[in-house]
PDB file of N, CA and C in Angstrom:
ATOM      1  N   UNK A   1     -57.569 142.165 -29.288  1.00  0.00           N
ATOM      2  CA  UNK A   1     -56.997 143.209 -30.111  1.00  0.00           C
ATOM      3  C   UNK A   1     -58.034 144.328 -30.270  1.00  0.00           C
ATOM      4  N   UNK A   2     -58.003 145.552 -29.800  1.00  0.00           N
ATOM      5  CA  UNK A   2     -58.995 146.651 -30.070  1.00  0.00           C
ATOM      6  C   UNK A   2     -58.862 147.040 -31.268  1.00  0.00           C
ATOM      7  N   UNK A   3     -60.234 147.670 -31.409  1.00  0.00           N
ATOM      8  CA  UNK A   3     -59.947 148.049 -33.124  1.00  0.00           C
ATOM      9  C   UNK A   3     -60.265 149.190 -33.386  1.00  0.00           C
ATOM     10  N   UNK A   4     -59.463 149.837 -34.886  1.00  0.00           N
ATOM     11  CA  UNK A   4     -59.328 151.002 -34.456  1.00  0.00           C
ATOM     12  C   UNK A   4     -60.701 152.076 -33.912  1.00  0.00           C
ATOM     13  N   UNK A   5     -60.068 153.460 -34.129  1.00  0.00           N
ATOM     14  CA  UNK A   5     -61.440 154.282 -33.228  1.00  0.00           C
ATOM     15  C   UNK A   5     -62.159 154.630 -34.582  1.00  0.00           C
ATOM     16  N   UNK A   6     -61.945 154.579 -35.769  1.00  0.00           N
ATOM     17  CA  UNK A   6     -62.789 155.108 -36.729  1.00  0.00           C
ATOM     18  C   UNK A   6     -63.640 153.671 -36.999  1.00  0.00           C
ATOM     19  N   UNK A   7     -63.271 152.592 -37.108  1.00  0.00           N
ATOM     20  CA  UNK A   7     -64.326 151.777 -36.927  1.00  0.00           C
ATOM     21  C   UNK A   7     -65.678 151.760 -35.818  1.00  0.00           C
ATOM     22  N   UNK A   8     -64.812 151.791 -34.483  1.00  0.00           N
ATOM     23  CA  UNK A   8     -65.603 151.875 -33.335  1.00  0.00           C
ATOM     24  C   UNK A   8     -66.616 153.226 -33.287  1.00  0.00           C
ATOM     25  N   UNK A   9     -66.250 154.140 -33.920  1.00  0.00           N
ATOM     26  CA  UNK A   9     -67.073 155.090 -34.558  1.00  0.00           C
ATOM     27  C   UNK A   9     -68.193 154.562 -35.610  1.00  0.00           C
ATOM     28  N   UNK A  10     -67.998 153.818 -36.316  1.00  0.00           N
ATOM     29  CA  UNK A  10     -69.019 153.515 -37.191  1.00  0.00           C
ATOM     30  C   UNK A  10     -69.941 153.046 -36.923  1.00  0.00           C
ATOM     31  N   UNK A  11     -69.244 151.705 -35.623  1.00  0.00           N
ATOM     32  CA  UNK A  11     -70.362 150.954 -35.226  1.00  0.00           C
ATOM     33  C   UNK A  11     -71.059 151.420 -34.811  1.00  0.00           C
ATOM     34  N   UNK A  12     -70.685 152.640 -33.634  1.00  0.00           N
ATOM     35  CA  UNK A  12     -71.461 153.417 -32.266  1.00  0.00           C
ATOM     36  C   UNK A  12     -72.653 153.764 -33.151  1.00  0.00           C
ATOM     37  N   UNK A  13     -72.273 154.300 -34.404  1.00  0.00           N
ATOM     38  CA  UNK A  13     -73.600 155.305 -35.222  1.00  0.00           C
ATOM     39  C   UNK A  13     -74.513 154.371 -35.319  1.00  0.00           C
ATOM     40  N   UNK A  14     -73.982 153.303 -36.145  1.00  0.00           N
ATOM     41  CA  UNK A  14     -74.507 152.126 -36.395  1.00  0.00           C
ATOM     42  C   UNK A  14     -75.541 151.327 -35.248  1.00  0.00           C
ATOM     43  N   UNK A  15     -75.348 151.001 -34.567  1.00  0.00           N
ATOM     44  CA  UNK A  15     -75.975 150.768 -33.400  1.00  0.00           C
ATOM     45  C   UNK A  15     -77.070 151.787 -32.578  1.00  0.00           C
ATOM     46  N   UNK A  16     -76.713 152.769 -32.871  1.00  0.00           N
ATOM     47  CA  UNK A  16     -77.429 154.210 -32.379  1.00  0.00           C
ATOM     48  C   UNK A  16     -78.365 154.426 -33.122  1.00  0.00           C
ATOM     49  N   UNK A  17     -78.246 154.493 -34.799  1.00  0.00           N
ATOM     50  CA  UNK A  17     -79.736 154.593 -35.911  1.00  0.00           C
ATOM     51  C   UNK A  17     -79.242 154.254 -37.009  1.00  0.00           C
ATOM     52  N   UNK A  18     -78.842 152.738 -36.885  1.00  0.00           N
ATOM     53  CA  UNK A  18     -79.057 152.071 -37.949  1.00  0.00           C
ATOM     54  C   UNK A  18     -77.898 152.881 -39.052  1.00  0.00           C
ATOM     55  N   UNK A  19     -77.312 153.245 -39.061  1.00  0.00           N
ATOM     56  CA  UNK A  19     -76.371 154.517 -40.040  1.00  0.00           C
ATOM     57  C   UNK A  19     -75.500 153.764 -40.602  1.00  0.00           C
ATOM     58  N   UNK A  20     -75.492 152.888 -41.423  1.00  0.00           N
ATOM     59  CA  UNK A  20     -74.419 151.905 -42.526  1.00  0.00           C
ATOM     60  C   UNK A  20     -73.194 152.823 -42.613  1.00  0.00           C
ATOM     61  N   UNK A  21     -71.820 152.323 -42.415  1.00  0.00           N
ATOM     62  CA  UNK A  21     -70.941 152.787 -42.630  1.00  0.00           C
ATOM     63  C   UNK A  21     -70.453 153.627 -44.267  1.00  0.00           C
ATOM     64  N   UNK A  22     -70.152 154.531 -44.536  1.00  0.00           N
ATOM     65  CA  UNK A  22     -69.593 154.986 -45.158  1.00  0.00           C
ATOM     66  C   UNK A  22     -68.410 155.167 -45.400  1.00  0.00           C
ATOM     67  N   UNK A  23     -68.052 153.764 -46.612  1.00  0.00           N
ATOM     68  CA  UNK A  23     -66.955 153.948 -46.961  1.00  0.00           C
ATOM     69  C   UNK A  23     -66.323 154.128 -48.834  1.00  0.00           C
ATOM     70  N   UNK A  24     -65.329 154.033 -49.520  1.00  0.00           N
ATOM     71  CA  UNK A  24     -65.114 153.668 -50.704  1.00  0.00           C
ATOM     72  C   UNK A  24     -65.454 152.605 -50.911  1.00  0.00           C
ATOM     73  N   UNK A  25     -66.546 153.215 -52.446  1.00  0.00           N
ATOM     74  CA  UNK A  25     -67.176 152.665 -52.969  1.00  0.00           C
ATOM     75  C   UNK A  25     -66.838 151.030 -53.357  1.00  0.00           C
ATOM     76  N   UNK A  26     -65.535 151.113 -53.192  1.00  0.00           N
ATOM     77  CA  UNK A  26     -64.645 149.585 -53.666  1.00  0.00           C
ATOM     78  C   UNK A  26     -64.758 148.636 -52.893  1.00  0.00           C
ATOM     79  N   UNK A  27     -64.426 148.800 -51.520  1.00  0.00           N
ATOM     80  CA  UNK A  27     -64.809 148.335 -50.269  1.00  0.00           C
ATOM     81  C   UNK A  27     -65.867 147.477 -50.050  1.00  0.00           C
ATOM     82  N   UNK A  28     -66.971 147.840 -49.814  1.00  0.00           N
ATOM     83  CA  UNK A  28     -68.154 147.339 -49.830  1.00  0.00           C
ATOM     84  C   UNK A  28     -69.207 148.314 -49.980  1.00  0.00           C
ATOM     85  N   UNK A  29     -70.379 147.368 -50.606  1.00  0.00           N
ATOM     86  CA  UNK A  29     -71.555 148.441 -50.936  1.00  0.00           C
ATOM     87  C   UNK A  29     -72.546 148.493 -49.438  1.00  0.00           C
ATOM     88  N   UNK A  30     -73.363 149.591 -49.410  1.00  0.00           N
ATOM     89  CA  UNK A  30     -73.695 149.763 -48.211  1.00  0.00           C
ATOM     90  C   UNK A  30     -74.788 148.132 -48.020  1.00  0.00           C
ATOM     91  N   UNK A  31     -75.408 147.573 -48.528  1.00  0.00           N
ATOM     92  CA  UNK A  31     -75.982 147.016 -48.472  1.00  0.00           C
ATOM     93  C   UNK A  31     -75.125 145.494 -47.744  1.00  0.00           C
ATOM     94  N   UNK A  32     -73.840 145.396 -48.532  1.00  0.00           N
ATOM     95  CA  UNK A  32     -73.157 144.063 -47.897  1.00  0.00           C
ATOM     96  C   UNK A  32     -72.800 144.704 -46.399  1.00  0.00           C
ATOM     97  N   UNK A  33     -72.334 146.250 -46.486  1.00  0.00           N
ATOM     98  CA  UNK A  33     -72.084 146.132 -44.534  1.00  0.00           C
ATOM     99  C   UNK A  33     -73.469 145.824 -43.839  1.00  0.00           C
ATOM    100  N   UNK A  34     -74.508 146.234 -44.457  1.00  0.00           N
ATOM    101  CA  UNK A  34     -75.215 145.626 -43.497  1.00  0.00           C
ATOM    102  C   UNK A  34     -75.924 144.194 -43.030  1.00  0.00           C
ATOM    103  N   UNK A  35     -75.603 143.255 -44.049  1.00  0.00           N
ATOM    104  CA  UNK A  35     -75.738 142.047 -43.941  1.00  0.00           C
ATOM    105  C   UNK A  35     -74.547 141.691 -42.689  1.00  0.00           C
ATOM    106  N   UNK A  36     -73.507 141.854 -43.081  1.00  0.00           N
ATOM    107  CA  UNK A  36     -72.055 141.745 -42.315  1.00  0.00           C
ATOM    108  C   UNK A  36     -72.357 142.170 -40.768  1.00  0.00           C
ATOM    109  N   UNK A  37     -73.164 143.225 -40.357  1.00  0.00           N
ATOM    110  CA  UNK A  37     -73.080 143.877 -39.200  1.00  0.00           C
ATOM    111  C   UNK A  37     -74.226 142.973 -38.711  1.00  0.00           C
ATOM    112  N   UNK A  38     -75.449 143.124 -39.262  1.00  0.00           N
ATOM    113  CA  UNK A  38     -76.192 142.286 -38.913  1.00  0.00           C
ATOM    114  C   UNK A  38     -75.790 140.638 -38.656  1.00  0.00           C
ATOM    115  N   UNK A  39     -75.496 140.354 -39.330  1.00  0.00           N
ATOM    116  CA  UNK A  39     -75.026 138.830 -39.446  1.00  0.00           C
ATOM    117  C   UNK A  39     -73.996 138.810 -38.550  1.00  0.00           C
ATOM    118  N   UNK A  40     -73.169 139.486 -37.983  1.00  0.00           N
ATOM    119  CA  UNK A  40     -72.423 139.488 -36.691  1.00  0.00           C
ATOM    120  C   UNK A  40     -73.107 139.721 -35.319  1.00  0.00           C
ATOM    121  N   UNK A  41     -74.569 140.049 -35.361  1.00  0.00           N
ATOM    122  CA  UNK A  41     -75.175 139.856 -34.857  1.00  0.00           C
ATOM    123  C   UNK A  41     -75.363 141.371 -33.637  1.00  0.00           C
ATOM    124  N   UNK A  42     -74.617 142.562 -34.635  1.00  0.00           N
ATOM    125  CA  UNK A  42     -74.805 143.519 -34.428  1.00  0.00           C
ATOM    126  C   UNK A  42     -75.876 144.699 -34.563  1.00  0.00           C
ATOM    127  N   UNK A  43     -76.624 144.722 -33.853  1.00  0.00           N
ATOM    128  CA  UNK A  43     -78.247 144.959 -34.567  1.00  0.00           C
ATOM    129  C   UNK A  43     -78.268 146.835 -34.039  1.00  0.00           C
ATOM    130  N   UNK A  44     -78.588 147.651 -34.490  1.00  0.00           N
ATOM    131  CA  UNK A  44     -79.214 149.230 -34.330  1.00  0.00           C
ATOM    132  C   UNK A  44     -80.260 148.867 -32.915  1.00  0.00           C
ATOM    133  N   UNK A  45     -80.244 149.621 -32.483  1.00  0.00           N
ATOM    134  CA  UNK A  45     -81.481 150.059 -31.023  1.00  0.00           C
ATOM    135  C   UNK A  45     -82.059 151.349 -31.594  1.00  0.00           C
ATOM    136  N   UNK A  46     -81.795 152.055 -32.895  1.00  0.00           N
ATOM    137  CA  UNK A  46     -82.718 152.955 -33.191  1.00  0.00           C
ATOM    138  C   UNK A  46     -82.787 153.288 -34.370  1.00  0.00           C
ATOM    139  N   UNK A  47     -83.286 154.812 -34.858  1.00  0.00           N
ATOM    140  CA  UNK A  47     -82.883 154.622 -36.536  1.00  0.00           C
ATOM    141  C   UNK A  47     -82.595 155.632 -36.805  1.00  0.00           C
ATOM    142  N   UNK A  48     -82.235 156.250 -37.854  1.00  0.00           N
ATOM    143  CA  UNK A  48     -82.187 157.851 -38.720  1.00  0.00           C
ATOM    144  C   UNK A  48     -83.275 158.423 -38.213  1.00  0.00           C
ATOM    145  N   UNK A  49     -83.133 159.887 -37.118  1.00  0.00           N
ATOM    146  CA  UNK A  49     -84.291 160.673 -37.180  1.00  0.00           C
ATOM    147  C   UNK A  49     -84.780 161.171 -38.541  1.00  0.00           C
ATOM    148  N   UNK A  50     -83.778 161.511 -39.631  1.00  0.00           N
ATOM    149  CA  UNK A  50     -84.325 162.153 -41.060  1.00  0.00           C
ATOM    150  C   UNK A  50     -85.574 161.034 -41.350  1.00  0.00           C
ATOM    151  N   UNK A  51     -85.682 160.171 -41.401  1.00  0.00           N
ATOM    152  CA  UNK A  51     -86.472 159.207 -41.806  1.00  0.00           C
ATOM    153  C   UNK A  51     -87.574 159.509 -40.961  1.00  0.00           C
ATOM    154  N   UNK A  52     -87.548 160.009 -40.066  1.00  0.00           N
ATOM    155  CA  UNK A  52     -89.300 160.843 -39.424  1.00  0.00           C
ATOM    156  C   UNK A  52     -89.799 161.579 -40.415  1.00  0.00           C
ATOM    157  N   UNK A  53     -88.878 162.860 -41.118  1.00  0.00           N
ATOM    158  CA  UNK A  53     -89.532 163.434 -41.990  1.00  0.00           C
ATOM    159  C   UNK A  53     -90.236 163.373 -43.042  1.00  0.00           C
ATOM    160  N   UNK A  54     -90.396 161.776 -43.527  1.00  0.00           N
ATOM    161  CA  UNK A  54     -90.757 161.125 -45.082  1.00  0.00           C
ATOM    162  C   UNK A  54     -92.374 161.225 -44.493  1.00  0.00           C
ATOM    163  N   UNK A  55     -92.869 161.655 -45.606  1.00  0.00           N
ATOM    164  CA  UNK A  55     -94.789 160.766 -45.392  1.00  0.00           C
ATOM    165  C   UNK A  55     -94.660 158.838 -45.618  1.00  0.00           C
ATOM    166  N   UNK A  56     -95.054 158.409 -45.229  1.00  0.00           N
ATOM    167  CA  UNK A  56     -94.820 156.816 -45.372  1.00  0.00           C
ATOM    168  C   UNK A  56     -95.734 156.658 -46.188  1.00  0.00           C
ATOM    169  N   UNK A  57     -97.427 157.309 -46.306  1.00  0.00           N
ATOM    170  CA  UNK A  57     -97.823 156.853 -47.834  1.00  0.00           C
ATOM    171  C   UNK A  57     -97.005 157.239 -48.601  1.00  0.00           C
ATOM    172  N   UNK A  58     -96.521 158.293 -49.106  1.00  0.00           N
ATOM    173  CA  UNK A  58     -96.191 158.825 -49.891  1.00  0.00           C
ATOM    174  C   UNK A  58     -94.311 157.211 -50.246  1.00  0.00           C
ATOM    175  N   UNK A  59     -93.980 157.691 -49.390  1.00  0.00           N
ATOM    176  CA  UNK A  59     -92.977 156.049 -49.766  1.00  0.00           C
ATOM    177  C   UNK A  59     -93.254 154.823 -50.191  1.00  0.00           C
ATOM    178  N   UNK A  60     -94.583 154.328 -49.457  1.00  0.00           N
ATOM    179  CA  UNK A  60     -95.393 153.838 -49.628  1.00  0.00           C
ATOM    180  C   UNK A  60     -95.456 153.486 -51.421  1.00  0.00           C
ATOM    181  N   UNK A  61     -95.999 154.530 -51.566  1.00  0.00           N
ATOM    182  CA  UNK A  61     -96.523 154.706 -53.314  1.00  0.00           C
ATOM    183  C   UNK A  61     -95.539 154.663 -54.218  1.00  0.00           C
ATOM    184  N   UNK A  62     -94.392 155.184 -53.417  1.00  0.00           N
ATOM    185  CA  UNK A  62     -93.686 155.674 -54.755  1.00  0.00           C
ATOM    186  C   UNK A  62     -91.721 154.685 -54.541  1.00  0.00           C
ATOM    187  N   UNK A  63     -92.014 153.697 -54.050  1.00  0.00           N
ATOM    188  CA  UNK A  63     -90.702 152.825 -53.350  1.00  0.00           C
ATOM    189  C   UNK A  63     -89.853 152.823 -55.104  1.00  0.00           C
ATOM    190  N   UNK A  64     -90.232 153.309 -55.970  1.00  0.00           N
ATOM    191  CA  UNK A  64     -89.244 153.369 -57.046  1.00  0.00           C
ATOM    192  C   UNK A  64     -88.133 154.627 -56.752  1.00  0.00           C
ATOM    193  N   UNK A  65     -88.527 155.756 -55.511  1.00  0.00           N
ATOM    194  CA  UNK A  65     -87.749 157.048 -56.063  1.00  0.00           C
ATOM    195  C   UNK A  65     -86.156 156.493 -54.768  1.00  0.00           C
ATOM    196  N   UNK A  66     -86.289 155.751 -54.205  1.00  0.00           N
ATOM    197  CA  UNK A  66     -85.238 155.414 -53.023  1.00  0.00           C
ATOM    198  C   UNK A  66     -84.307 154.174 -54.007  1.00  0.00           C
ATOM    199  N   UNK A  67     -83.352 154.458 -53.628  1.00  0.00           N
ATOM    200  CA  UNK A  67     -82.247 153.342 -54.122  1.00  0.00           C
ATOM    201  C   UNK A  67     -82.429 152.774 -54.129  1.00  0.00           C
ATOM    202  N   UNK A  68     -82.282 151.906 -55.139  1.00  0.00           N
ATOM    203  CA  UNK A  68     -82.259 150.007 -55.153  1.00  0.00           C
ATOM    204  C   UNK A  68     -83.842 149.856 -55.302  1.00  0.00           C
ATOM    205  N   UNK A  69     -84.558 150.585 -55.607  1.00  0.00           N
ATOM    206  CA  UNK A  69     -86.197 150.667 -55.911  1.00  0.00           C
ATOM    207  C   UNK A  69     -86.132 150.447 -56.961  1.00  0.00           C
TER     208      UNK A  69
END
């Protein structure tokens, strides 16, 4: 059974840099899709270029200002 193309869209991102699906909030939180994707044994080959732009000390130091910190 194929599934639809807005999923198969998610994954592609997903797989491409790591990009957790975005969906309602009701649904699931980003954190359970990625257990789910992972645990299906669907893993990223790359990640968010934005995430080049961070200083990593600076994240480093301050892992309270990112979600779930």
């Amino acid at each position: 059974m194929p599934i639809p193309d807005s999923l198969a869209h998610k994954l592609a991102l997903f797989r491409a840099r790591g990009t957790a699906p975005k969906l309602p909030i009701w649904l699931f939180a980003r954190d359970s899709w990625l257990s789910v994707l992972i645990g299906q044994g669907i893993m990223p080959h790359g990640h968010d270029r934005l995430a080049d732009g961070f200083d990593l000390d600076m994240v480093a130091a301050k892992p309270t200002i990112l979600p779930g910190g």
